[in-house]
Protein backbone atom coordinates (compact mmCIF):
# COMPACT_ATOMS: atom_id res chain seq x y z
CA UNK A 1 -50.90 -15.49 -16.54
CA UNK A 2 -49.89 -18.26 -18.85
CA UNK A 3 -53.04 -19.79 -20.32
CA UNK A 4 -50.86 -22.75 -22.18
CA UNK A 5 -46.93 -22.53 -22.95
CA UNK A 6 -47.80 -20.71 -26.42
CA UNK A 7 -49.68 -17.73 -25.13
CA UNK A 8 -49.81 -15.29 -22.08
CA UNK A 9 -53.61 -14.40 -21.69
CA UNK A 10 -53.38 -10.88 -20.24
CA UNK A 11 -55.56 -10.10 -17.30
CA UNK A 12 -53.96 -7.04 -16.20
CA UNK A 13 -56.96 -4.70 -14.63
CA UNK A 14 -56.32 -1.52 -16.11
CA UNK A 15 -57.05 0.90 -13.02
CA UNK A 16 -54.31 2.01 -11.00
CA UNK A 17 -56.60 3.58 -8.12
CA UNK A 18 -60.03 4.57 -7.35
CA UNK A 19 -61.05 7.29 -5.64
CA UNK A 20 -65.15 6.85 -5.69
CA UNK A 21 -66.00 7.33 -9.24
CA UNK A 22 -63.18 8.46 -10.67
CA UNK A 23 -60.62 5.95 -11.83
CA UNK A 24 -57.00 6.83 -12.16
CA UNK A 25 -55.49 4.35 -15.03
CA UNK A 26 -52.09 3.11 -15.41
CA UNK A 27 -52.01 4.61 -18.47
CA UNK A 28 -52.46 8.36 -17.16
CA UNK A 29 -49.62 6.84 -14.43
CA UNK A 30 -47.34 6.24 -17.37
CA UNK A 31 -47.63 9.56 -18.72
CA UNK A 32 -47.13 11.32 -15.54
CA UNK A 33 -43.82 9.45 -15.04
CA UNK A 34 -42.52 10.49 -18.76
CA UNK A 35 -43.08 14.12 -18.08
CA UNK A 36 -41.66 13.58 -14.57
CA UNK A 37 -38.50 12.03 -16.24
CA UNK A 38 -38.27 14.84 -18.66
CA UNK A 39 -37.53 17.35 -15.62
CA UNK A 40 -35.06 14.93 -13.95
CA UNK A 41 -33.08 14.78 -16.95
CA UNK A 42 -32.90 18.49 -18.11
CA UNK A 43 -31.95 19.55 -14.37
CA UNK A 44 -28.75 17.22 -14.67
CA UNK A 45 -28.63 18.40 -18.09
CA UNK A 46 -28.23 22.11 -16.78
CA UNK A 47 -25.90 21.12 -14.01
CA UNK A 48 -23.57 18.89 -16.18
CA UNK A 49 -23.11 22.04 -18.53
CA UNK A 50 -23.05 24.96 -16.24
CA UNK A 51 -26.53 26.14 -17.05
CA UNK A 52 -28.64 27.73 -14.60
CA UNK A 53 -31.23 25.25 -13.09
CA UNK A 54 -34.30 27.59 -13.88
CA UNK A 55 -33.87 26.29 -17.62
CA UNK A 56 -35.10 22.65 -16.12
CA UNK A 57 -38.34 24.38 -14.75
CA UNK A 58 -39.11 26.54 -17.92
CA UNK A 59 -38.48 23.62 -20.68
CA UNK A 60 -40.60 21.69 -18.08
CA UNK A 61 -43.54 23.92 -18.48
CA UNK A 62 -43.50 24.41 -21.73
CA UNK A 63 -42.51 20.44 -23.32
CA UNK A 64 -45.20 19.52 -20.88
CA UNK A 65 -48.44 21.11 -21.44
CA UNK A 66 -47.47 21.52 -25.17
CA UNK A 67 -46.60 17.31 -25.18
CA UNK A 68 -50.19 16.41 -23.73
CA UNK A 69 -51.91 18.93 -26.24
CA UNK A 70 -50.50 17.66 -29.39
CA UNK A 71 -51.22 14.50 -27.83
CA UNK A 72 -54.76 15.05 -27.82
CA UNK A 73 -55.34 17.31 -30.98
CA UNK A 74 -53.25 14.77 -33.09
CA UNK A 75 -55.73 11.04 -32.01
CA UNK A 76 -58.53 13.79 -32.46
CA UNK A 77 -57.69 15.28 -35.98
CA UNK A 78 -55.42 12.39 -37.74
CA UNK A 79 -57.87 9.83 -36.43
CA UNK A 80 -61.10 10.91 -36.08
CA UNK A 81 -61.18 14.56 -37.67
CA UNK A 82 -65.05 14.38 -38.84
CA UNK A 83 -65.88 13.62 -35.46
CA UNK A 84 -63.96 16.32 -33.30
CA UNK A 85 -65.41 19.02 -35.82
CA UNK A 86 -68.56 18.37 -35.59
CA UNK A 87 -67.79 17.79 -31.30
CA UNK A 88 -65.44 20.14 -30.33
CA UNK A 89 -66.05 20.71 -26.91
CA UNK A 90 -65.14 16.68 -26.77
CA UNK A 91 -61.60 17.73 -28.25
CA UNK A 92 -61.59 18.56 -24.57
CA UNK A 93 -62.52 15.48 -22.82
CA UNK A 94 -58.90 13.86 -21.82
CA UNK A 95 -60.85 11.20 -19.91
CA UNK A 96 -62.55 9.50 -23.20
CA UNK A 97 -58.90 8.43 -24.27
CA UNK A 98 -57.40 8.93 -27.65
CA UNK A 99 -53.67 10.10 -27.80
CA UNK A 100 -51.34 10.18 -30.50
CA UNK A 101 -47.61 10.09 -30.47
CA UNK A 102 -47.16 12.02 -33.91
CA UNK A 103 -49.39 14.72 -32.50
CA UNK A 104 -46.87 14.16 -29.12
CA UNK A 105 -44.03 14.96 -30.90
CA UNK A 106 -45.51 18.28 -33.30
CA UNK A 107 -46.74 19.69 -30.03
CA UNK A 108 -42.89 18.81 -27.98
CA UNK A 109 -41.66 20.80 -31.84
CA UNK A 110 -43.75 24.00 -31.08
CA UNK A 111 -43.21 24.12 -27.22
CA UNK A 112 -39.29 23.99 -27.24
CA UNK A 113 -39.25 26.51 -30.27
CA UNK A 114 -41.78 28.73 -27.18
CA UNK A 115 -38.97 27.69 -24.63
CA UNK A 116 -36.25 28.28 -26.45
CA UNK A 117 -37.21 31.68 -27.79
CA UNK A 118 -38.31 32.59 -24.39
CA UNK A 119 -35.32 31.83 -22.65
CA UNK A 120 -32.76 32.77 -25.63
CA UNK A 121 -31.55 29.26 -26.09
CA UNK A 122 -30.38 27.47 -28.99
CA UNK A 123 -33.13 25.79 -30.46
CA UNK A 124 -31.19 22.68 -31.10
CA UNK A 125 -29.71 22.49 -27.55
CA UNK A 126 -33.36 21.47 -26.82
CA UNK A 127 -33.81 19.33 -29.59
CA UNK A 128 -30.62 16.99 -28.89
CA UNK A 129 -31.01 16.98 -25.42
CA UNK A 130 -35.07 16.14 -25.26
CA UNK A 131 -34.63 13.30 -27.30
CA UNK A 132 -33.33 11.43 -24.40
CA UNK A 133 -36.23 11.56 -21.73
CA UNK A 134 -38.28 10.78 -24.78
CA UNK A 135 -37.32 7.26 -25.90
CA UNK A 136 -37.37 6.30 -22.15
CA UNK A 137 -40.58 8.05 -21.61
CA UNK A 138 -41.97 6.50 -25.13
CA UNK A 139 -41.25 2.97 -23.49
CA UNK A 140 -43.48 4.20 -20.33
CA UNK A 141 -46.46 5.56 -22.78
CA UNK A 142 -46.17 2.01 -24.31
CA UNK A 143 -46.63 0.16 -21.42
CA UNK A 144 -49.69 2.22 -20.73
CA UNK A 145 -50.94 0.94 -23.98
CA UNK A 146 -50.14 -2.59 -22.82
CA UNK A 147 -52.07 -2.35 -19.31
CA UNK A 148 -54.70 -0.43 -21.13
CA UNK A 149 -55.56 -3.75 -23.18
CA UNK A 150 -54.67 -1.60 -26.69
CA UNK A 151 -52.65 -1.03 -29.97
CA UNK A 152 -52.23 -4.57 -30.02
CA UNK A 153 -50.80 -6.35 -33.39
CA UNK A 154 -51.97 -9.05 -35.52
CA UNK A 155 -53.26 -12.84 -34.58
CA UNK A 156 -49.51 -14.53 -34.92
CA UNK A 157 -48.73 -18.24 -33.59
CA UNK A 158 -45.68 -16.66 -32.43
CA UNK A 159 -44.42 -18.27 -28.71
CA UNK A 160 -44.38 -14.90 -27.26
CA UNK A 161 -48.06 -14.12 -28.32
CA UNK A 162 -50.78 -12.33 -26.00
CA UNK A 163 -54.48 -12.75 -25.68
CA UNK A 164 -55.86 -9.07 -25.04
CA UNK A 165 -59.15 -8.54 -23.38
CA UNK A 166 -61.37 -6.85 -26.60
CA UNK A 167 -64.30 -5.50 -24.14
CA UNK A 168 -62.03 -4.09 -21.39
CA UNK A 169 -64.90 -1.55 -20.32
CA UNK A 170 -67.40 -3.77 -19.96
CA UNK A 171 -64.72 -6.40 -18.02
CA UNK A 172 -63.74 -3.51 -15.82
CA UNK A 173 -68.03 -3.04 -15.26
CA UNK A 174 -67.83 -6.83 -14.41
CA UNK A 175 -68.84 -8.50 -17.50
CA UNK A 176 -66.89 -11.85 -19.04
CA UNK A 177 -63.49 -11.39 -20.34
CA UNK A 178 -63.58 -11.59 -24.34
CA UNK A 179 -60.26 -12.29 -25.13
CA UNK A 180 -58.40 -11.42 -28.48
CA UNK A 181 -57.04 -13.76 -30.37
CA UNK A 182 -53.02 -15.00 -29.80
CA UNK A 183 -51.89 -11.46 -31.32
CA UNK A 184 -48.40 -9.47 -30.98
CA UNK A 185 -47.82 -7.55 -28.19
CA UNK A 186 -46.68 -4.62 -30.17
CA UNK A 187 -46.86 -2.65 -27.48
CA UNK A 188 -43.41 -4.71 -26.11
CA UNK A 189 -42.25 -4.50 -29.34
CA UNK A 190 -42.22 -0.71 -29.56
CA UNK A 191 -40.55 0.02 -25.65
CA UNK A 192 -38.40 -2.69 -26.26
CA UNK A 193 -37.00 -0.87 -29.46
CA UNK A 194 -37.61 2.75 -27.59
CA UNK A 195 -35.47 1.76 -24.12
CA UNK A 196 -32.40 0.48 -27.17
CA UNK A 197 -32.52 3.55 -28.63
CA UNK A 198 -32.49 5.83 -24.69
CA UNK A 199 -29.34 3.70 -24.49
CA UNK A 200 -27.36 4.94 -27.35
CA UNK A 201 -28.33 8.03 -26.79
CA UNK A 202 -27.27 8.33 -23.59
CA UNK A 203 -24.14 6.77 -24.33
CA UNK A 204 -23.82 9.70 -27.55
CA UNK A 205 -24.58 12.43 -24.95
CA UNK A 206 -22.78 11.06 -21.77
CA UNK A 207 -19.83 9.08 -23.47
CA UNK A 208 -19.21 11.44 -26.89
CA UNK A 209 -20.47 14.78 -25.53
CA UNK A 210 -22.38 14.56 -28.84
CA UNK A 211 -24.72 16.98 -27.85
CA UNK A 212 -22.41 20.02 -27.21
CA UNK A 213 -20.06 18.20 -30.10
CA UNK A 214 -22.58 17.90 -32.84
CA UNK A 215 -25.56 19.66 -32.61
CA UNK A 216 -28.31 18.07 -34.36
CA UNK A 217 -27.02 14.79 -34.27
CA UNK A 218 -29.15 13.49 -30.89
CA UNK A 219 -32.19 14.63 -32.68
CA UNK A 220 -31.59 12.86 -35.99
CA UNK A 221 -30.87 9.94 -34.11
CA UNK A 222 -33.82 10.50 -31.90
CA UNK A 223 -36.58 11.12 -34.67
CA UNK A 224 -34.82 7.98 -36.76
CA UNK A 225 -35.46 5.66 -33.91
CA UNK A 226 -38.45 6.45 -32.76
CA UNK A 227 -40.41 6.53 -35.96
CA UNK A 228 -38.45 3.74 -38.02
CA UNK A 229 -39.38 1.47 -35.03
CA UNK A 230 -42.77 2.74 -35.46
CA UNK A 231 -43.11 2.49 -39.36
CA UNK A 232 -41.96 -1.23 -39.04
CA UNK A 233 -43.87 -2.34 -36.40
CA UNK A 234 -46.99 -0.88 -38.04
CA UNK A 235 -47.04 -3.83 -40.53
CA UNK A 236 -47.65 -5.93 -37.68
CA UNK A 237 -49.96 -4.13 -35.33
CA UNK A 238 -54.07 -3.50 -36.06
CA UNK A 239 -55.11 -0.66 -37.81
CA UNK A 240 -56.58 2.23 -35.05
CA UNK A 241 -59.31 3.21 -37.23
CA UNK A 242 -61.51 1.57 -40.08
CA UNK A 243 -60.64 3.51 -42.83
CA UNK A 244 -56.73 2.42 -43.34
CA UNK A 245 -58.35 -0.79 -43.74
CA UNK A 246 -57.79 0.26 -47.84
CA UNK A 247 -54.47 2.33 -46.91
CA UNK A 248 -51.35 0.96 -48.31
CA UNK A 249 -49.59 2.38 -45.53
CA UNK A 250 -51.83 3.02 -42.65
CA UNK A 251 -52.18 6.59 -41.00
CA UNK A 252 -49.46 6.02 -38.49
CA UNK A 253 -46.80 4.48 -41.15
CA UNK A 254 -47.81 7.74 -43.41
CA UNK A 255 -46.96 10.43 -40.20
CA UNK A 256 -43.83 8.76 -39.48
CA UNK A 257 -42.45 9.15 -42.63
CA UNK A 258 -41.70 13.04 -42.38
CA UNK A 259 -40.10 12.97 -39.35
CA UNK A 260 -37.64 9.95 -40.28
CA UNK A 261 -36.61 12.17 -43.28
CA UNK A 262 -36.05 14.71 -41.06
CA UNK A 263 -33.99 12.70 -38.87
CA UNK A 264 -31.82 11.64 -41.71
CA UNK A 265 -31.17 15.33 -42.44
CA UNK A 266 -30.71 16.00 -38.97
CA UNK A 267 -28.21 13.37 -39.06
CA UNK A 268 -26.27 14.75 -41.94
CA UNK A 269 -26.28 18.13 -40.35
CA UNK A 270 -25.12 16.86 -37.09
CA UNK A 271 -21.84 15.09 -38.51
CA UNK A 272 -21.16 17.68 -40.68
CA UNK A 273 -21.35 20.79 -38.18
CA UNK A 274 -18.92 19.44 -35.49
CA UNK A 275 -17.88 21.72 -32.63
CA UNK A 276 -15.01 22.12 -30.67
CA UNK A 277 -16.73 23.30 -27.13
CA UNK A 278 -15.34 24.69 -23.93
CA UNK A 279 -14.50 21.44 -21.73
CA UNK A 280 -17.25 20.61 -19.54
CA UNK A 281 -14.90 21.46 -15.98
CA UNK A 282 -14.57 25.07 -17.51
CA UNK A 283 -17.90 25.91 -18.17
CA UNK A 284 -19.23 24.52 -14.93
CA UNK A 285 -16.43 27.08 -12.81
CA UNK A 286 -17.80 29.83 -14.85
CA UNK A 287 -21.55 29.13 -13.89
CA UNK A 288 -20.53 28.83 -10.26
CA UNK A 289 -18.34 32.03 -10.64
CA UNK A 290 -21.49 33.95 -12.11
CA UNK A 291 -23.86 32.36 -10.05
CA UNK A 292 -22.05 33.22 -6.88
CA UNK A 293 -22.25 36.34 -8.23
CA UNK A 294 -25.47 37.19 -8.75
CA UNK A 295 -26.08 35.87 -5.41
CA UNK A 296 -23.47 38.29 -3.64
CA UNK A 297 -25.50 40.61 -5.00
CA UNK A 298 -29.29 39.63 -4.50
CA UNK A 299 -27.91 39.43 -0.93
CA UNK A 300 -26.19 43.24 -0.73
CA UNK A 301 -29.79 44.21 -2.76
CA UNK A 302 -31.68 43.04 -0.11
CA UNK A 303 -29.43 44.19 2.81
CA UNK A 304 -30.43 47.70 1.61
């Protein structure tokens, strides 16, 4: 709601449903729909290149459960590490929040490199092509953060300025709102810059075939815009934890910097390893000529 032309005071009740006492929060909502998105994409990514549609159900499995781990283990040891050793069992406890993108994106690293090796795939087909369902999905995550009253920026007098509710637990227990100060919805800022950068990729992979043309290139791109946005908007958003009070670049400005230098060198690679592949219409006849195939004879097999 609009609490005076300047600022948007932001009531919005983080729970999506609940079922007695367990509370399902827009935030877990969010999360569910970026993994859900990642399957939707890499089964058209398998039909528009002749690929067999298992691959959609594999990488599934594996970018999953391996996303939501180095979720977790990243918040718990880049953020609170003395804590988590001393609790570990509570490295365990999903439901006391804490997730961290960098961790996100080592854990994604490590389960495509399981997929691809499984499955005998190119270990930058993954790359390029994940990239995509992850800006969009990034944008999702971010929203979460927005309806979960959190990772908001500094006080600004800015027009499009939020007031966040600072107690949100005790709110959601029925206690009086305490509102932040006017502050920057960072959150905005960083889906806004995420849902940009799903556009040009899509228009690489969809309009330039840039992912069968230049592998390597959709994940420079990828790893540039995601954690450039990120580094930037850092100097704007409040720290997560107490001691990058002193930092001069706080935790999450100092774990983006590795992966936009590898992004740059993925770049470079990408442009300077161009392919000449097998036009689309060809490779899809040959998948449907192999996988009528192996049907033929799954069906003669089990005639027998």
């Amino acid at each position: 709601m609009l609490d005076h032309f300047l600022t948007v005071t932001w009531t919005f009740d983080p729970t999506f449903i609940r079922i007695g006492d367990l509370d399902i929060r827009w935030y877990g909502v969010m999360w569910a729909l970026a993994i859900a998105l990642g399957e939707i994409f890499f089964i058209k990514f398998c039909k528009r290149e002749g690929l067999p549609a298992k691959l959609a159900d594999s990488i599934f499995l594996y970018g999953a459960i391996a996303t939501i781990l180095g979720a977790r283990l990243g918040h718990c040891l880049f953020y609170e590490p003395g804590f988590y050793l001393s609790h570990p069992l509570k490295l365990l406890a999903f439901r006391d929040g804490g997730m961290a993108s960098h961790g996100a994106a080592i854990g994604l690293l490590i389960g495509l490199w399981l997929f691809s090796r499984r499955n005998r795939m190119p270990y930058l087909w993954s790359l390029d092509r994940i990239m995509i369902p992850v800006a969009v999905g990034g944008a999702f995550v971010r929203l979460g953060n927005l309806f979960n009253h959190e990772i908001y920026g500094h006080p600004t007098d800015k027009p499009w300025a939020f007031r966040f509710i600072e107690n949100i637990g005790e709110w959601m227990n029925g206690a009086a709102p305490v509102f932040s100060l006017p502050s920057h919805p960072t959150q905005i800022y960083e889906a806004l810059a995420y849902i940009v950068l799903f556009g040009i990729l899509c228009y690489l992979y969809y309009g330039r075939d840039a992912g069968r043309r230049y592998p390597g290139l959709l994940f420079g791109i990828g790893l540039i815009g995601i954690f450039l946005s990120r580094f930037l908007i850092e100097f704007v958003k409040n720290d997560q934890e107490a001691f990058e009070a002193d930092m001069f670049f706080n935790m999450g400005q100092w774990l983006s910097v590795p992966f936009i230098i590898a992004g740059i060198v993925m770049t470079v690679y990408g442009l300077k390893h161009r392919q000449n592949p097998m036009p689309l219409a060809e490779a899809q006849a040959i998948a449907a000529r192999k996988a009528a195939h192996e049907e033929a004879r799954r069906q003669r097999h089990n005639r027998k």
